[in-house]
C-alpha atoms as a PDB file:
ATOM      1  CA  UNK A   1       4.270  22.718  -2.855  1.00  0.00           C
ATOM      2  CA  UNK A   2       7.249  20.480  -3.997  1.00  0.00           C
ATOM      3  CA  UNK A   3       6.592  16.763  -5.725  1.00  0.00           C
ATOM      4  CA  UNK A   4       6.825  13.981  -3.598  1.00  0.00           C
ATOM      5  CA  UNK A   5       7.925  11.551  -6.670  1.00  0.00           C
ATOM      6  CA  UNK A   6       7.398   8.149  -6.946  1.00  0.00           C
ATOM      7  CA  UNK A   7       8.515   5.424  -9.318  1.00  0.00           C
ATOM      8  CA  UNK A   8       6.434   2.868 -10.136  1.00  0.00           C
ATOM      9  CA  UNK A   9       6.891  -0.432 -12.161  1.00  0.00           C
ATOM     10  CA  UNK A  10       4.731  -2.689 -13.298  1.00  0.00           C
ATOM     11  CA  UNK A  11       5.961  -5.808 -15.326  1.00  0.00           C
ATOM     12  CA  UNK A  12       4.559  -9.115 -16.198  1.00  0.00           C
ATOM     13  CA  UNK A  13       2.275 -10.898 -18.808  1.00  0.00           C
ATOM     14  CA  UNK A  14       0.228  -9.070 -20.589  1.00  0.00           C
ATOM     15  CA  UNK A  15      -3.553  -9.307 -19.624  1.00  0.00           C
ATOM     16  CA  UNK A  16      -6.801  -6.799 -20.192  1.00  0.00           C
ATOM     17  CA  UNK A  17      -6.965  -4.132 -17.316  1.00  0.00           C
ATOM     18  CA  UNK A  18      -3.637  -3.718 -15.712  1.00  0.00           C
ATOM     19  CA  UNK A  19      -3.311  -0.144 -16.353  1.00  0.00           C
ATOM     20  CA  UNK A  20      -6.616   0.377 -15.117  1.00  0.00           C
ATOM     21  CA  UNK A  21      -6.860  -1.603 -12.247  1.00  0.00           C
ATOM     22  CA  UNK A  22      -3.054   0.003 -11.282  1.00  0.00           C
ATOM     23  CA  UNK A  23      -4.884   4.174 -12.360  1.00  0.00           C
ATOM     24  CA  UNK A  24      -7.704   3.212 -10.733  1.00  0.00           C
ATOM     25  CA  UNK A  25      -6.142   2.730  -7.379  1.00  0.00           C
ATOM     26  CA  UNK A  26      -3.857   5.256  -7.692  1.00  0.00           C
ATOM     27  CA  UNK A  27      -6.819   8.127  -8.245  1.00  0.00           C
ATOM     28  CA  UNK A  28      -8.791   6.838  -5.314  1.00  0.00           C
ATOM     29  CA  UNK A  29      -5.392   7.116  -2.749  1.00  0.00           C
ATOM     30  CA  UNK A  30      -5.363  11.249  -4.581  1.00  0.00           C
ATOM     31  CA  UNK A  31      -1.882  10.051  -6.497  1.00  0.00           C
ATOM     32  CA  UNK A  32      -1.394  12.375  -9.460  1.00  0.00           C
ATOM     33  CA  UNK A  33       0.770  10.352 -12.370  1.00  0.00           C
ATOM     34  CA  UNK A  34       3.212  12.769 -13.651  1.00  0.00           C
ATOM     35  CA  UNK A  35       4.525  10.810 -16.496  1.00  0.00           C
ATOM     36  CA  UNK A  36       3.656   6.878 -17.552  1.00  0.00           C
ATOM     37  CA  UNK A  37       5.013   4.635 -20.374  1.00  0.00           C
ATOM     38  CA  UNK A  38       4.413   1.206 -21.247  1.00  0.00           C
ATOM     39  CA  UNK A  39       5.521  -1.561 -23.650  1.00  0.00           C
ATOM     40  CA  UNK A  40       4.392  -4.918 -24.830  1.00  0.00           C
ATOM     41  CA  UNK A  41       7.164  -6.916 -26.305  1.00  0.00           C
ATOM     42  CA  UNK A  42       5.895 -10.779 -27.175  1.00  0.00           C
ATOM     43  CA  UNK A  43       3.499 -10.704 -25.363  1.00  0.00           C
ATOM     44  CA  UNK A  44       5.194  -9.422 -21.919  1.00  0.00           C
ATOM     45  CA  UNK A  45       3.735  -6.242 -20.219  1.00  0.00           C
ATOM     46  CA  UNK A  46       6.530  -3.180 -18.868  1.00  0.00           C
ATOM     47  CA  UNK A  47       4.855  -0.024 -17.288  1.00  0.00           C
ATOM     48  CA  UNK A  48       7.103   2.867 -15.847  1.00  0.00           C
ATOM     49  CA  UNK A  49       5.270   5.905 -13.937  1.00  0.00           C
ATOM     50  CA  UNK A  50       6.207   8.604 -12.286  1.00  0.00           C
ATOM     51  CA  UNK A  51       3.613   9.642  -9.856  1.00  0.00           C
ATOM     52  CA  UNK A  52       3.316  12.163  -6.862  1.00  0.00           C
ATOM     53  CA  UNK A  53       2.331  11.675  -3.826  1.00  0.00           C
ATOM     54  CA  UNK A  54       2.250  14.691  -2.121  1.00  0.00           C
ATOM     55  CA  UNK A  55      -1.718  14.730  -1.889  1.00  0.00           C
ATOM     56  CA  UNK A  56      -2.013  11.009  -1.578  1.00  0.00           C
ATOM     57  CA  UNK A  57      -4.318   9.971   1.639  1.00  0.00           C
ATOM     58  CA  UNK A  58      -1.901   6.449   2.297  1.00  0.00           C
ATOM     59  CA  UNK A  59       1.382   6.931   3.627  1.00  0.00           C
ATOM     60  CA  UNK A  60       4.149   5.843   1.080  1.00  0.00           C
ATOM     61  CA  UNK A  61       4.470   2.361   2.726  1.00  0.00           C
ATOM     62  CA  UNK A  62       0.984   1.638   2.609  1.00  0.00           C
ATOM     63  CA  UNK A  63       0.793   2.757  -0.938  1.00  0.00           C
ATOM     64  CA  UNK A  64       3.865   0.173  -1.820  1.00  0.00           C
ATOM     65  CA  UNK A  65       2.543  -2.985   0.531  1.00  0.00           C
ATOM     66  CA  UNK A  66      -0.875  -2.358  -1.755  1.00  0.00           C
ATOM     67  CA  UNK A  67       0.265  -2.112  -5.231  1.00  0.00           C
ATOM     68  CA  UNK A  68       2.167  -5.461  -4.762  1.00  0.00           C
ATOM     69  CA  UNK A  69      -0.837  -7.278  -3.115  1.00  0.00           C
ATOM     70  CA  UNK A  70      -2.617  -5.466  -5.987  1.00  0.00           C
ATOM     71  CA  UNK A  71       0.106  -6.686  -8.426  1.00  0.00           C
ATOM     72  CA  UNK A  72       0.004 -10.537  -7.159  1.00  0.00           C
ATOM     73  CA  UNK A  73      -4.071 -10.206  -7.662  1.00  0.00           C
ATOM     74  CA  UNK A  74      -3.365  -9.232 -11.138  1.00  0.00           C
ATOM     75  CA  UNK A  75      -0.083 -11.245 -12.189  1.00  0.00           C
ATOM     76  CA  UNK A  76       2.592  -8.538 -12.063  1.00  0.00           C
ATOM     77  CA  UNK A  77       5.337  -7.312 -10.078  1.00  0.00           C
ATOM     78  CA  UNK A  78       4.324  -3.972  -9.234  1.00  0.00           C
ATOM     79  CA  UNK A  79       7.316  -2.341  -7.267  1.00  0.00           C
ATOM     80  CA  UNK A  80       7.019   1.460  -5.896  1.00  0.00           C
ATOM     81  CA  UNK A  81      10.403   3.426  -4.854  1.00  0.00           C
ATOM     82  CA  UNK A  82      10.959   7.054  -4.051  1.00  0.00           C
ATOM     83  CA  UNK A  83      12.724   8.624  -6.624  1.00  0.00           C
ATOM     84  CA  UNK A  84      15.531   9.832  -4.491  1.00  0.00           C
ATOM     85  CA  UNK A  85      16.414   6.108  -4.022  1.00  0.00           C
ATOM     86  CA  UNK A  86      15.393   4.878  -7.541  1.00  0.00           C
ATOM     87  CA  UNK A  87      18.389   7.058  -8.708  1.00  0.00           C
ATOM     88  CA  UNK A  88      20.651   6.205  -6.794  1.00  0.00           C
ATOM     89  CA  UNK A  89      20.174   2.124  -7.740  1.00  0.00           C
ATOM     90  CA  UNK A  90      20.188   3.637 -11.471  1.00  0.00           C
ATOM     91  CA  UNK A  91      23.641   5.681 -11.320  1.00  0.00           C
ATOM     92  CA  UNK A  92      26.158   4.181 -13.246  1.00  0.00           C
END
């Protein structure tokens, strides 16, 4: 079965819990995260994943409406693209 890849971004000030409350979501939708990184520079919180969504029960604009309510509950910005159109933002 080919990936259905997702980009996710999560960036704001740092508080306890964001990466689980954002995991925590994404394993009860069935969203398997490929790949995740994550920084904390003075104090300021910047998560990158890579997730797919091919087994996900929520449609891919449910799952982005969601993580940015879920975002504003915690105090990120939680933005979710499809990695098709994530690259071609990126390309220089």
């Amino acid at each position: 079965m080919e990936q259905n890849k997702v980009i996710i971004t999560v960036v704001g000030k740092d508080t306890v819990g964001i990466i689980a409350r954002i995991c925590t979501y994404l394993a009860d939708g069935g969203v398997n995260v490929l790949d995740i990184t994550q920084t904390i520079v003075q104090g300021y919180f910047n998560m990158m994943m890579i997730v797919d969504i091919n087994s996900s029960n929520r449609e891919f604009a449910q799952l982005q409406n969601e993580l940015e309510e879920l975002g504003n509950e915690i105090g990120v910005q939680v933005k979710a693209q499809k990695e098709e159109i994530f690259e071609k933002m990126h390309r220089l």
